[in-house]
Protein backbone atom coordinates (compact mmCIF):
# COMPACT_ATOMS: atom_id res chain seq x y z
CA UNK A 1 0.00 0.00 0.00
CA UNK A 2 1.18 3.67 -0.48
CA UNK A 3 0.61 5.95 2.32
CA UNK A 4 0.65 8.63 -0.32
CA UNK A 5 -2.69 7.40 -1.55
CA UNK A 6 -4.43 7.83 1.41
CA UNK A 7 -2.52 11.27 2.79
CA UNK A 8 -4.23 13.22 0.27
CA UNK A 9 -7.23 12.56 1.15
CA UNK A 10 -7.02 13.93 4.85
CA UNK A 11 -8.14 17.20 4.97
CA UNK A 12 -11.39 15.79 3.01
CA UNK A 13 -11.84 12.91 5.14
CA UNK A 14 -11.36 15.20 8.42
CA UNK A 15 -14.11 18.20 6.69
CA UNK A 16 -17.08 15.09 6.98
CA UNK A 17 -15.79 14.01 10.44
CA UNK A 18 -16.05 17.85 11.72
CA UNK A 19 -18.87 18.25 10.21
CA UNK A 20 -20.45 14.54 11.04
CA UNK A 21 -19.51 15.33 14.77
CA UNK A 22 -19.74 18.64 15.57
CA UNK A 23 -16.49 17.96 18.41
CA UNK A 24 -12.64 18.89 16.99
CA UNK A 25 -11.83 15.69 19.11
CA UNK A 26 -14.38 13.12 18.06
CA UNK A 27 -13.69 14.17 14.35
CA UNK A 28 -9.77 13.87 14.75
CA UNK A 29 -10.75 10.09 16.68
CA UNK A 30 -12.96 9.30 13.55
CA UNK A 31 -10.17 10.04 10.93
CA UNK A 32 -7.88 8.38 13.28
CA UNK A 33 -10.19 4.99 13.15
CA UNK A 34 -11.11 5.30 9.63
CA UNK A 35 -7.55 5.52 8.28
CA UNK A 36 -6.75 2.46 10.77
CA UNK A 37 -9.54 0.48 9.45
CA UNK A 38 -8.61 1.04 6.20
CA UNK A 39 -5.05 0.02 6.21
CA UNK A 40 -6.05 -2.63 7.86
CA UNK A 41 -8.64 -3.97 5.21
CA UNK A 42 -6.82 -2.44 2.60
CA UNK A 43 -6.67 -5.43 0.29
CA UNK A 44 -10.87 -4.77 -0.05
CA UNK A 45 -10.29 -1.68 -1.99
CA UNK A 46 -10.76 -2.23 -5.68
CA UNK A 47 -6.98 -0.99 -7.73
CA UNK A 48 -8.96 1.53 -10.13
CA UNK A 49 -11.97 2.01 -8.51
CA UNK A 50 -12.45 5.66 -6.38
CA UNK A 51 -10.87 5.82 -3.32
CA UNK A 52 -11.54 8.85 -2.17
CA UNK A 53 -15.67 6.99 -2.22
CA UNK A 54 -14.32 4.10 -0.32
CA UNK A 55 -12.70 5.82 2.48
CA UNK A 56 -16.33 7.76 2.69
CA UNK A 57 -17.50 4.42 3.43
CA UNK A 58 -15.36 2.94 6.00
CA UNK A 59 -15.96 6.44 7.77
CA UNK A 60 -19.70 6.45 7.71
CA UNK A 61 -20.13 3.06 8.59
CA UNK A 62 -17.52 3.46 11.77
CA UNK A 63 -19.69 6.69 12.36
CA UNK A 64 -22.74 4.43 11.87
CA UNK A 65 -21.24 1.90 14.47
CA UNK A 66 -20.72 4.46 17.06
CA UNK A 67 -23.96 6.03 16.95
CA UNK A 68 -25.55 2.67 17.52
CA UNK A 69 -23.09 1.96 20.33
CA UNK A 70 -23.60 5.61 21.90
CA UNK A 71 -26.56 5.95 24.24
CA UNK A 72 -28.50 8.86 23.61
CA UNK A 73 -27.67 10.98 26.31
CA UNK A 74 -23.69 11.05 25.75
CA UNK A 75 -24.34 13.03 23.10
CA UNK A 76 -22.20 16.57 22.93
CA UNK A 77 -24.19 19.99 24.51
CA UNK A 78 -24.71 22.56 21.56
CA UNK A 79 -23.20 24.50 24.07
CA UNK A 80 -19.78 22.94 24.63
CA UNK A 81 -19.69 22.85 20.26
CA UNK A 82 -20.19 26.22 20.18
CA UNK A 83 -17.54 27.21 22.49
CA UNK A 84 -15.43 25.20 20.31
CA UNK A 85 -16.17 26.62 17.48
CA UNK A 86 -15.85 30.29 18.88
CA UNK A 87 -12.87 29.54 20.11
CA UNK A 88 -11.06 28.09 16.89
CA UNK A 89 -12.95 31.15 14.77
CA UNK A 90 -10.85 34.27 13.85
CA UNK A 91 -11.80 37.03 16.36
CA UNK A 92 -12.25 39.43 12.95
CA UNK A 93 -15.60 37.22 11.86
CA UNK A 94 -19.17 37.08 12.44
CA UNK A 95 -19.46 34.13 15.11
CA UNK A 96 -23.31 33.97 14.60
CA UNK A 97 -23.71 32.65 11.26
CA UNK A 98 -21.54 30.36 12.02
CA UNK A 99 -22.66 29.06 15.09
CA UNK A 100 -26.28 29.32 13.60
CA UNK A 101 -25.50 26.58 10.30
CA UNK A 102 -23.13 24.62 13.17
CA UNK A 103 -26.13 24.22 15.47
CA UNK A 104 -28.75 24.07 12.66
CA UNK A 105 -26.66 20.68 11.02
CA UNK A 106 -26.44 18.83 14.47
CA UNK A 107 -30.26 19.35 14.76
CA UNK A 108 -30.56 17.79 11.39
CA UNK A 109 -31.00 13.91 11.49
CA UNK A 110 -27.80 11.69 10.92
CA UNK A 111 -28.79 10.66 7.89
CA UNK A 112 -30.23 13.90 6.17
CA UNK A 113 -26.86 15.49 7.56
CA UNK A 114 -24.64 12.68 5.94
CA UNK A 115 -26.65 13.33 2.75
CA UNK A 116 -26.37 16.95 2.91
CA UNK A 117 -22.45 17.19 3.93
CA UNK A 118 -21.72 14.44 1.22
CA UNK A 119 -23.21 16.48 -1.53
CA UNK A 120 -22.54 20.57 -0.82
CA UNK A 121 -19.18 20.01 1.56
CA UNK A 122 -17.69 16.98 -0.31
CA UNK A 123 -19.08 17.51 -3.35
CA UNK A 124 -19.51 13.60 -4.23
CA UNK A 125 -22.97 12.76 -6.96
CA UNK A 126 -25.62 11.36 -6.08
CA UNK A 127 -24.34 7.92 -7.34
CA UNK A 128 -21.51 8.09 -5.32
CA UNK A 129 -23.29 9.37 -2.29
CA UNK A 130 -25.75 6.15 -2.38
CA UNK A 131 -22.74 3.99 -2.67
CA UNK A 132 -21.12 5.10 0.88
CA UNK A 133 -24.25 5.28 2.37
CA UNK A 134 -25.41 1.99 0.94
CA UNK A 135 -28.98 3.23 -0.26
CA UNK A 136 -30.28 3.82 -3.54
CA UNK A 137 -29.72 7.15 -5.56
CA UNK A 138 -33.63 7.99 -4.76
CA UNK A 139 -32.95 7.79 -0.90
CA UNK A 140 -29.96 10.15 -1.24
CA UNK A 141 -32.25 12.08 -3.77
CA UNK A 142 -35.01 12.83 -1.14
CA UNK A 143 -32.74 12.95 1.76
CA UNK A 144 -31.33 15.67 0.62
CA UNK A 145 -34.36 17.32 -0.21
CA UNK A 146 -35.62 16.66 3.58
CA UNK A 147 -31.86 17.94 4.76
CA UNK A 148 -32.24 21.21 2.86
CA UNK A 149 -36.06 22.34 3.92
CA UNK A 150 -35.55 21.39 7.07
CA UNK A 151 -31.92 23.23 7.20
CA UNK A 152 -33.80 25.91 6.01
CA UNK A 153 -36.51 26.20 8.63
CA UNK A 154 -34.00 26.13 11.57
CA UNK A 155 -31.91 28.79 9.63
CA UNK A 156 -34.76 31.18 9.90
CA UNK A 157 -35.82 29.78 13.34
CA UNK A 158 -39.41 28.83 11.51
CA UNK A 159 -39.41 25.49 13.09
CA UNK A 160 -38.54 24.33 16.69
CA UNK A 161 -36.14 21.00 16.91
CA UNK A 162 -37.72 17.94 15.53
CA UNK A 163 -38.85 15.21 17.91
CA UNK A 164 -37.96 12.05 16.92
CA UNK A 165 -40.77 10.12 15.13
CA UNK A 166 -43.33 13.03 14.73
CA UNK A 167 -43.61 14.57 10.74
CA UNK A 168 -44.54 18.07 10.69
CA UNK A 169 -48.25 18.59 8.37
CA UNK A 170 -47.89 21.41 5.91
């Protein structure tokens, strides 16, 4: 294996995790794991086929894994992510916006937000999208759709945080 391969695709790979996470830490710890896994099963990567795709999937599917494994209260305050953030942002900027599309994503659920960082952040197709996430191109296609509505709605503070199970009437 060349380590080359995989080194340029880093600051990529660490983008989805920060943005997957929320948490400078957990994203570094998901890089970290995905880069392990896939040295260590790097025989299942297809010569000629894209990497940059694959290593999407071993990511979300160790992301997958820990979600699962997490119970739900561990997760991160929105607080604690946006003291991170504030603190890593240049002091010249305008922390609200920011902060706003930071907390707005993490409100999002996992799967809209995987969707929705895949495709505007990452800039993968749909096609390649469904093959990470292991769905068909019409899943991808309306999670996205979902992602960006409902992205919208906490952006203008229209909508108050989804509760799991409920679908809001229009």
């Amino acid at each position: 294996m060349d380590a080359r391969l995989l080194v340029e695709h880093i600051p990529s790979l660490r983008r989805y995790a920060r943005a997957l996470t929320g948490n400078a830490w957990a994203a570094d710890d998901l890089v970290q794991d995905t880069l392990e896994r896939a040295c260590g099963k790097w025989r299942l990567w297809v010569v000629g086929s894209d990497l940059r795709a694959w290593l999407f999937t071993v990511m979300h599917n160790i992301f997958a894994s820990q979600v699962r494994r997490t119970p739900p209260h561990a997760v991160v305050p929105l607080e604690d992510a946006a003291q991170e953030i504030q603190g890593l942002a240049d002091t010249g900027r305008d922390h609200g916006t920011g902060l706003d599309l930071q907390r707005c994503l993490m409100q999002l659920p996992e799967e809209q937000r995987a969707v929705l960082l895949l495709v505007t952040l990452e800039d993968l197709s749909y096609a390649e999208v469904a093959k990470v996430l292991g769905v068909p191109v019409g899943t991808v296609m309306s999670r996205l759709s979902r992602a960006r509505v409902r992205l919208q709605e906490l952006m203008d503070g229209a909508a108050a945080p989804a509760r799991p199970g409920l679908r809001r009437l229009k």
